[in-house]
PDB file of N, CA and C in Angstrom:
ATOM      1  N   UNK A   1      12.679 -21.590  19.857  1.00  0.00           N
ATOM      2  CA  UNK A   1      11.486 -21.869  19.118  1.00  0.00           C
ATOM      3  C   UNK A   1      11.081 -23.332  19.253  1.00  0.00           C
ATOM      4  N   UNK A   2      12.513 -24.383  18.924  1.00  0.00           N
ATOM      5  CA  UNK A   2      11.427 -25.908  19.045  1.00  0.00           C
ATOM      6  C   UNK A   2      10.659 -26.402  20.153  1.00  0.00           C
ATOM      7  N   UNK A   3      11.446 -25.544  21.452  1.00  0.00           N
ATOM      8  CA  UNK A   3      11.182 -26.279  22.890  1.00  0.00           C
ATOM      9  C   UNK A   3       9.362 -25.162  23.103  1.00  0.00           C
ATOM     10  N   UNK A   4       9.533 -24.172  22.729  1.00  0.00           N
ATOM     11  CA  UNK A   4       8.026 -23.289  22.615  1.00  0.00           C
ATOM     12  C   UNK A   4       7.022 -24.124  21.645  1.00  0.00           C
ATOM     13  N   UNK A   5       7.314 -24.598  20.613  1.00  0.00           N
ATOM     14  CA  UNK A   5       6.234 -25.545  19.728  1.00  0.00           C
ATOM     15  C   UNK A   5       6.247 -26.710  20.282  1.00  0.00           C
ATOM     16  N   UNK A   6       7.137 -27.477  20.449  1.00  0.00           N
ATOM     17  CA  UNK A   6       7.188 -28.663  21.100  1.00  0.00           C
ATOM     18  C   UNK A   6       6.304 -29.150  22.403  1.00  0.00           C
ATOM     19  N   UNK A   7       6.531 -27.995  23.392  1.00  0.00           N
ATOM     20  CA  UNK A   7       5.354 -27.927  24.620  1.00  0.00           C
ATOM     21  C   UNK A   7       4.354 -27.248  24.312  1.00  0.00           C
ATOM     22  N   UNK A   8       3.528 -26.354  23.464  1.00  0.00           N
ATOM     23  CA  UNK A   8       2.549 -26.537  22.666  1.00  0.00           C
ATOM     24  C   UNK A   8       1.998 -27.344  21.937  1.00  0.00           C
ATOM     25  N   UNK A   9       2.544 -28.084  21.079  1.00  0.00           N
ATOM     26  CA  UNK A   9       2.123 -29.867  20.444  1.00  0.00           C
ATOM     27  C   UNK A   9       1.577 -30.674  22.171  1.00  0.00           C
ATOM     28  N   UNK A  10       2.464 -30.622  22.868  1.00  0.00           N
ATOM     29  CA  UNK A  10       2.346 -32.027  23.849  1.00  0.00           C
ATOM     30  C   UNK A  10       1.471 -31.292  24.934  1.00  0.00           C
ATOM     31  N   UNK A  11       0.893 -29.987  25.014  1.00  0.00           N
ATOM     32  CA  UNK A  11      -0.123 -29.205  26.108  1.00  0.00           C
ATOM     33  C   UNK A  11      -1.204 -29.728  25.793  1.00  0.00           C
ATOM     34  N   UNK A  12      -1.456 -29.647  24.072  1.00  0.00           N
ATOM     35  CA  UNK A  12      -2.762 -29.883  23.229  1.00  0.00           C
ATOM     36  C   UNK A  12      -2.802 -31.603  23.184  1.00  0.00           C
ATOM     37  N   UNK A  13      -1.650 -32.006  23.623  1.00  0.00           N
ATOM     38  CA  UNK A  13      -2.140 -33.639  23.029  1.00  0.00           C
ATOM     39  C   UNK A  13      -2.066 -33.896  21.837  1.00  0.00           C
ATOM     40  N   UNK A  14      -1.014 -33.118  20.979  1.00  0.00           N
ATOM     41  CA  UNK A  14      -1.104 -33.391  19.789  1.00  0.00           C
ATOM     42  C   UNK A  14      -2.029 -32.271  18.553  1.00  0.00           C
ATOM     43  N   UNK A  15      -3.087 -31.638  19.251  1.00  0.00           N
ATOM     44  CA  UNK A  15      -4.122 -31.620  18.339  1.00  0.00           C
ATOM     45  C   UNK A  15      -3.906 -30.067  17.968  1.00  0.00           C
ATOM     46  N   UNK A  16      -2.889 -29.448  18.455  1.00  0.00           N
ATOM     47  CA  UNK A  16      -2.489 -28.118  17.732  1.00  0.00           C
ATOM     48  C   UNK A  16      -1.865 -28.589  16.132  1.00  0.00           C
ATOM     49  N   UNK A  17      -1.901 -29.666  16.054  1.00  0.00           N
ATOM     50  CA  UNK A  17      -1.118 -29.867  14.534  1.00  0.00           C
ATOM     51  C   UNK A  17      -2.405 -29.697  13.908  1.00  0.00           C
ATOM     52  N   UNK A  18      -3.650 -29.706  14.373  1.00  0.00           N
ATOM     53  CA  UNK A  18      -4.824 -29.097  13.935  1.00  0.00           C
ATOM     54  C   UNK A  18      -5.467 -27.873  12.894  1.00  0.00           C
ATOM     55  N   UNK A  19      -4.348 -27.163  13.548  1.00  0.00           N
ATOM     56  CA  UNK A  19      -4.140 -25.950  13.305  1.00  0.00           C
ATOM     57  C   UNK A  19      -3.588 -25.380  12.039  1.00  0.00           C
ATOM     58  N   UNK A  20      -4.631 -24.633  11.040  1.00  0.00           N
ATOM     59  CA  UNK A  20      -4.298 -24.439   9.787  1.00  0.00           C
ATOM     60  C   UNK A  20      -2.479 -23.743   9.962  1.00  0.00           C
ATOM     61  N   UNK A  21      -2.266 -23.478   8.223  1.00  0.00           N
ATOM     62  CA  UNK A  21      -0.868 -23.118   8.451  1.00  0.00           C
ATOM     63  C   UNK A  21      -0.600 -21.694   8.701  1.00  0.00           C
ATOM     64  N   UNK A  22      -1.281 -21.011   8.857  1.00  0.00           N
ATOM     65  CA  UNK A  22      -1.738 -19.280   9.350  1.00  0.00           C
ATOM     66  C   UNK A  22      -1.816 -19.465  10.616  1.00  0.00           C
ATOM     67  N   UNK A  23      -2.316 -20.546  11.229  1.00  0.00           N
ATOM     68  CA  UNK A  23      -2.485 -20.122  12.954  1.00  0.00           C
ATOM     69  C   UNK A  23      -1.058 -20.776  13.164  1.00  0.00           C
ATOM     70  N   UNK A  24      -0.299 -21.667  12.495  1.00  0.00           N
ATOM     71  CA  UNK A  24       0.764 -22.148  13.219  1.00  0.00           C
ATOM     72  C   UNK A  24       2.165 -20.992  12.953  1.00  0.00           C
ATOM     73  N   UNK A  25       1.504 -20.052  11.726  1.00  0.00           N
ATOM     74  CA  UNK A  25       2.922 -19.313  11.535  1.00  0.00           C
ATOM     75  C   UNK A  25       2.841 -17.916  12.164  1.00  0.00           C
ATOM     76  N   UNK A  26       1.454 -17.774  13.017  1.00  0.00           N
ATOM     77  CA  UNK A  26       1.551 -16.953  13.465  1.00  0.00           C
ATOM     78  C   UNK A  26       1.581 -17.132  14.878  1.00  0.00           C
ATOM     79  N   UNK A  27       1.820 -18.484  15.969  1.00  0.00           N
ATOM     80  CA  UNK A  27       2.154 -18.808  16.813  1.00  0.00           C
ATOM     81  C   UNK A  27       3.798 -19.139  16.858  1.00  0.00           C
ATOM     82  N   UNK A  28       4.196 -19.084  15.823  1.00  0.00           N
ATOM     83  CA  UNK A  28       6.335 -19.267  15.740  1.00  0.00           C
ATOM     84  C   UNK A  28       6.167 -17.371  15.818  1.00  0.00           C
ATOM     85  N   UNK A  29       5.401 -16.619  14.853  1.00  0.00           N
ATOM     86  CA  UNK A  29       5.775 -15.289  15.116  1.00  0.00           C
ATOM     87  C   UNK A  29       5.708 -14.572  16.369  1.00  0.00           C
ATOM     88  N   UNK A  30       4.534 -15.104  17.166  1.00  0.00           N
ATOM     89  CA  UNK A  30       4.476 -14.064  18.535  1.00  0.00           C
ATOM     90  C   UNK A  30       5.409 -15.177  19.398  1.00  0.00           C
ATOM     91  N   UNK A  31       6.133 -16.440  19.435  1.00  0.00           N
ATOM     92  CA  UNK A  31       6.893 -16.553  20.021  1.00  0.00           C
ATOM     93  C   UNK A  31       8.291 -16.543  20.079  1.00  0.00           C
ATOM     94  N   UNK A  32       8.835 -15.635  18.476  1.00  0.00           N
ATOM     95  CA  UNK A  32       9.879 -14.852  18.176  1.00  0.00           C
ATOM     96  C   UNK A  32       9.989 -13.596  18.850  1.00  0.00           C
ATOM     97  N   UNK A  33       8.557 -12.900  18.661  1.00  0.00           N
ATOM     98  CA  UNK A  33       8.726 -11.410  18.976  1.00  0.00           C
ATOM     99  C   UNK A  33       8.675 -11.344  20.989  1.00  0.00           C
ATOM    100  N   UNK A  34       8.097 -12.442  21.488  1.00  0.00           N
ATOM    101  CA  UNK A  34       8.502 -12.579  22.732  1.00  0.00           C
ATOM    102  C   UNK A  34       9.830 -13.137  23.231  1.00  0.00           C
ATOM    103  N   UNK A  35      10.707 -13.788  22.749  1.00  0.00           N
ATOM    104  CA  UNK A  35      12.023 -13.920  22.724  1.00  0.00           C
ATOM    105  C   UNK A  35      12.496 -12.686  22.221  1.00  0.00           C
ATOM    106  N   UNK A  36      12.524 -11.855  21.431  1.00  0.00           N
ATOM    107  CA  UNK A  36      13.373 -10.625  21.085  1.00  0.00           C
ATOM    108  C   UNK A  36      13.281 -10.129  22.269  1.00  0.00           C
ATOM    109  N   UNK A  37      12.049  -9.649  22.686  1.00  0.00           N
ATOM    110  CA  UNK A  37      11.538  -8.726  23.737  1.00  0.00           C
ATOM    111  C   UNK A  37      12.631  -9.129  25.299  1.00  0.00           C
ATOM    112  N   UNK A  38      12.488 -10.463  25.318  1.00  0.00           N
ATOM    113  CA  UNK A  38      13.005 -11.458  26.599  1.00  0.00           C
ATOM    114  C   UNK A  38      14.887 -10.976  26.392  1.00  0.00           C
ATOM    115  N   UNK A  39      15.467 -10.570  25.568  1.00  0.00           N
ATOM    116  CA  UNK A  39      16.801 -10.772  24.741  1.00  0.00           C
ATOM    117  C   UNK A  39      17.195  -9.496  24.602  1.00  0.00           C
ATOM    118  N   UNK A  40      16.214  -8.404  24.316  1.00  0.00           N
ATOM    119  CA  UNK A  40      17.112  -7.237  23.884  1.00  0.00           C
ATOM    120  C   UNK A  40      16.028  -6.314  24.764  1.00  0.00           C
ATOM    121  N   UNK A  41      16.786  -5.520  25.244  1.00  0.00           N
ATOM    122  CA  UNK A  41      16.052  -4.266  25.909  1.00  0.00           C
ATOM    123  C   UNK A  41      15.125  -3.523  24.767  1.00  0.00           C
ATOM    124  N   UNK A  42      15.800  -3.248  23.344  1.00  0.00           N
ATOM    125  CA  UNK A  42      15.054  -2.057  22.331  1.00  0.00           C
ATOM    126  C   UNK A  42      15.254  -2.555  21.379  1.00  0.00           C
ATOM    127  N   UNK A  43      14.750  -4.109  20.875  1.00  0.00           N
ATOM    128  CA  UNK A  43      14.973  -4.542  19.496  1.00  0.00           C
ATOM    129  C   UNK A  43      14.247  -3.893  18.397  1.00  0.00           C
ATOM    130  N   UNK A  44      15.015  -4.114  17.172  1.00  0.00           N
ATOM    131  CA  UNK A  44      14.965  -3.260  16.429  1.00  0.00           C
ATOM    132  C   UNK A  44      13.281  -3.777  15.829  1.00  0.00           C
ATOM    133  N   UNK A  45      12.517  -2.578  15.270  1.00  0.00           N
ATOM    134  CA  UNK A  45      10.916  -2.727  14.785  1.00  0.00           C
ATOM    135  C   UNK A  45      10.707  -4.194  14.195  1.00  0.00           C
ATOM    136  N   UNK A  46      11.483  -4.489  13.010  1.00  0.00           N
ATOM    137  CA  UNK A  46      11.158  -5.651  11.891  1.00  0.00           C
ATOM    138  C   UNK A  46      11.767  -6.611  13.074  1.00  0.00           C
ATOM    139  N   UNK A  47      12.078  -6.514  13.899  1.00  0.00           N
ATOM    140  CA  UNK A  47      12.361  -8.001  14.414  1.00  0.00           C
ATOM    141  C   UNK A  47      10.767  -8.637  15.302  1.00  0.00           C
ATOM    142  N   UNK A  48      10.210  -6.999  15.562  1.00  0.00           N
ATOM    143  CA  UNK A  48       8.921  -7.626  16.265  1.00  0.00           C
ATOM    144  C   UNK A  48       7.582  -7.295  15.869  1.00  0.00           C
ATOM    145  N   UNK A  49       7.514  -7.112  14.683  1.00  0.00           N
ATOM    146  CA  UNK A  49       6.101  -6.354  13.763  1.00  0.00           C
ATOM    147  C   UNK A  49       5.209  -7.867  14.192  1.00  0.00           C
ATOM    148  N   UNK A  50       4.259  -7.100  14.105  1.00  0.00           N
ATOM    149  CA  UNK A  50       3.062  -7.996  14.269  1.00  0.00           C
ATOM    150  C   UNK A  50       3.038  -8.870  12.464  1.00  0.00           C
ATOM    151  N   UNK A  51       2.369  -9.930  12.567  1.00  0.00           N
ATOM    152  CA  UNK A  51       2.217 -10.772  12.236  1.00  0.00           C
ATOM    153  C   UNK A  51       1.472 -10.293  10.923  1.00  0.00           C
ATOM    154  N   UNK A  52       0.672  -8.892  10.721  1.00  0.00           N
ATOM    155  CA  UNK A  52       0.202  -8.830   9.273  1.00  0.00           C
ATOM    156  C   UNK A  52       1.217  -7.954   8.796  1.00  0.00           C
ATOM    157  N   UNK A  53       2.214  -7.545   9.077  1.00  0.00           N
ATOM    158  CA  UNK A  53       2.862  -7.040   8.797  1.00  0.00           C
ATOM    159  C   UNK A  53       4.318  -7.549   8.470  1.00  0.00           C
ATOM    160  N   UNK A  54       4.811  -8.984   8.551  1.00  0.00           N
ATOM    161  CA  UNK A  54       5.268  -9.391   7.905  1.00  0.00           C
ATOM    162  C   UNK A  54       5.284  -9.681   6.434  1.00  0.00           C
ATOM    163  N   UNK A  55       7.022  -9.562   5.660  1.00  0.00           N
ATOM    164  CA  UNK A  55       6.620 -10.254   4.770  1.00  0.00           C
ATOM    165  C   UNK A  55       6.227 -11.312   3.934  1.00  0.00           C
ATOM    166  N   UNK A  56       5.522 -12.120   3.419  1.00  0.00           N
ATOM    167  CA  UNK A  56       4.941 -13.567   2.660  1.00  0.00           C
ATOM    168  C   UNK A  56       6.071 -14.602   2.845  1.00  0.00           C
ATOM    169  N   UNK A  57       7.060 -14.104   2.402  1.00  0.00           N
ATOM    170  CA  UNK A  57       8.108 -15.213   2.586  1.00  0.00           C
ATOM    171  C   UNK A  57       8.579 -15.409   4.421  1.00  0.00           C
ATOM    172  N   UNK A  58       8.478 -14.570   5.074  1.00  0.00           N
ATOM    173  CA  UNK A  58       8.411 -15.147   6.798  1.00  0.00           C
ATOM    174  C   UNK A  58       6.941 -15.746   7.384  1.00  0.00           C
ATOM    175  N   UNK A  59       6.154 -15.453   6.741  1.00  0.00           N
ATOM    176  CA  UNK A  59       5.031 -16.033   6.929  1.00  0.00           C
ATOM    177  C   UNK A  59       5.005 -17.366   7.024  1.00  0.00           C
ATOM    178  N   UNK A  60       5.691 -17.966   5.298  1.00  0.00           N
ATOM    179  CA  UNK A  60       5.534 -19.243   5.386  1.00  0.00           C
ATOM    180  C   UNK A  60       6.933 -20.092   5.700  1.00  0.00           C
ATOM    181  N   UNK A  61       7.870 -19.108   6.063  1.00  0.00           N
ATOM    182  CA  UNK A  61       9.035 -19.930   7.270  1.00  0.00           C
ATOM    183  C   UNK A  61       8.778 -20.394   8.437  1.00  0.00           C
ATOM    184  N   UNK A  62       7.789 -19.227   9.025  1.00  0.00           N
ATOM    185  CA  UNK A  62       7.076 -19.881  10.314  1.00  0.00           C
ATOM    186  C   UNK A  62       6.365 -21.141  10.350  1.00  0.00           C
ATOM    187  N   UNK A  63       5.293 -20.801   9.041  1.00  0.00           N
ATOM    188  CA  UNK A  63       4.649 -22.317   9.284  1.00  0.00           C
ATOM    189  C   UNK A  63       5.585 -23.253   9.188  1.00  0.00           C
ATOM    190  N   UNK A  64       6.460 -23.112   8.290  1.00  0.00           N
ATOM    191  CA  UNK A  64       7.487 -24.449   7.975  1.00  0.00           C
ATOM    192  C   UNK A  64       8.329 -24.893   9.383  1.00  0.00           C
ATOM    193  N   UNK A  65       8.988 -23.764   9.963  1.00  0.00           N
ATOM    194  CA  UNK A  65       9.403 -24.067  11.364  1.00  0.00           C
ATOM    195  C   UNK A  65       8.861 -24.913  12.882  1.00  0.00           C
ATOM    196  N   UNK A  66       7.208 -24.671  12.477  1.00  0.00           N
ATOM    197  CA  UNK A  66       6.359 -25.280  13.447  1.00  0.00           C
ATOM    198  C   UNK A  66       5.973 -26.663  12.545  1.00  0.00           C
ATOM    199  N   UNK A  67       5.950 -27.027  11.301  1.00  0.00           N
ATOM    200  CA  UNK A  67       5.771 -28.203  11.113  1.00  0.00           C
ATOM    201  C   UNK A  67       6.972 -28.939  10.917  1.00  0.00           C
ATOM    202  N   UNK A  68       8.131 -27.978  11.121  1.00  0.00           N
ATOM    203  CA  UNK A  68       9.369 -29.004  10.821  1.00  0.00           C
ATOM    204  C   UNK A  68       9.286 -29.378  12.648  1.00  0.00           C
ATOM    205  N   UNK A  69       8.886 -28.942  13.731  1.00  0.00           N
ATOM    206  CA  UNK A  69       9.049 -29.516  15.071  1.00  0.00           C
ATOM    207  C   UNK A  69       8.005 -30.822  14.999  1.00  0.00           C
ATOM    208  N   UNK A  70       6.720 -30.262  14.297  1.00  0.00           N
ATOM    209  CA  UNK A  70       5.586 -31.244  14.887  1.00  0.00           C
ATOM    210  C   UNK A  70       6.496 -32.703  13.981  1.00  0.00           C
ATOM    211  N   UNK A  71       7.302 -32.584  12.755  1.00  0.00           N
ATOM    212  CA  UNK A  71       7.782 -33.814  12.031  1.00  0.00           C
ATOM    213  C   UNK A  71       8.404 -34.964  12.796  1.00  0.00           C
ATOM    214  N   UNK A  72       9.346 -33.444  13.748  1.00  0.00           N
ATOM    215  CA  UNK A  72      10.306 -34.308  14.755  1.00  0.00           C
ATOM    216  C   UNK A  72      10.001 -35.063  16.094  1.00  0.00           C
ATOM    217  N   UNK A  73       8.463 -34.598  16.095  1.00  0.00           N
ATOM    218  CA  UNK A  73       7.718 -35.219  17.384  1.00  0.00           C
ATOM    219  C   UNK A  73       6.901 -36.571  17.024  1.00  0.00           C
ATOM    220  N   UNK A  74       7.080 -37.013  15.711  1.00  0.00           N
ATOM    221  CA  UNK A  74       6.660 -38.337  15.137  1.00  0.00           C
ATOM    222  C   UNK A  74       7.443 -39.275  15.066  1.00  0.00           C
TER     223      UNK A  74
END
């Protein structure tokens, strides 16, 4: 996940930190559910549900995960 946000921050120049906290937690989610995919032949459903279908509390782990990288890029 950090090295996927990390070269997203530095593609944009920075200006994906732009990005409300819904677009950033749902850019950590589709680049979880593409690592499962990359990792397991038949991962299990809840590891790769789309993004409205998470629950509230992974929602806002994601955002927290993508602003705990953009912290570390300051």
């Amino acid at each position: 996940m950090y090295e996927q946000v990390r070269h997203f921050l530095e593609l944009s120049g920075g200006h994906a930190s732009r990005l409300s906290r819904e677009q950033k937690s749902r850019f950590v989610a589709t680049c979880w559910t593409a690592q499962m995919f990359k990792h397991f032949e038949d991962p299990k459903p809840g590891y790769v549900a789309d993004w409205p279908d998470l629950p509230d509390w992974q929602k806002e782990t994601d955002s927290e995960i993508f602003e705990a990288v953009e912290r570390s890029l300051k």
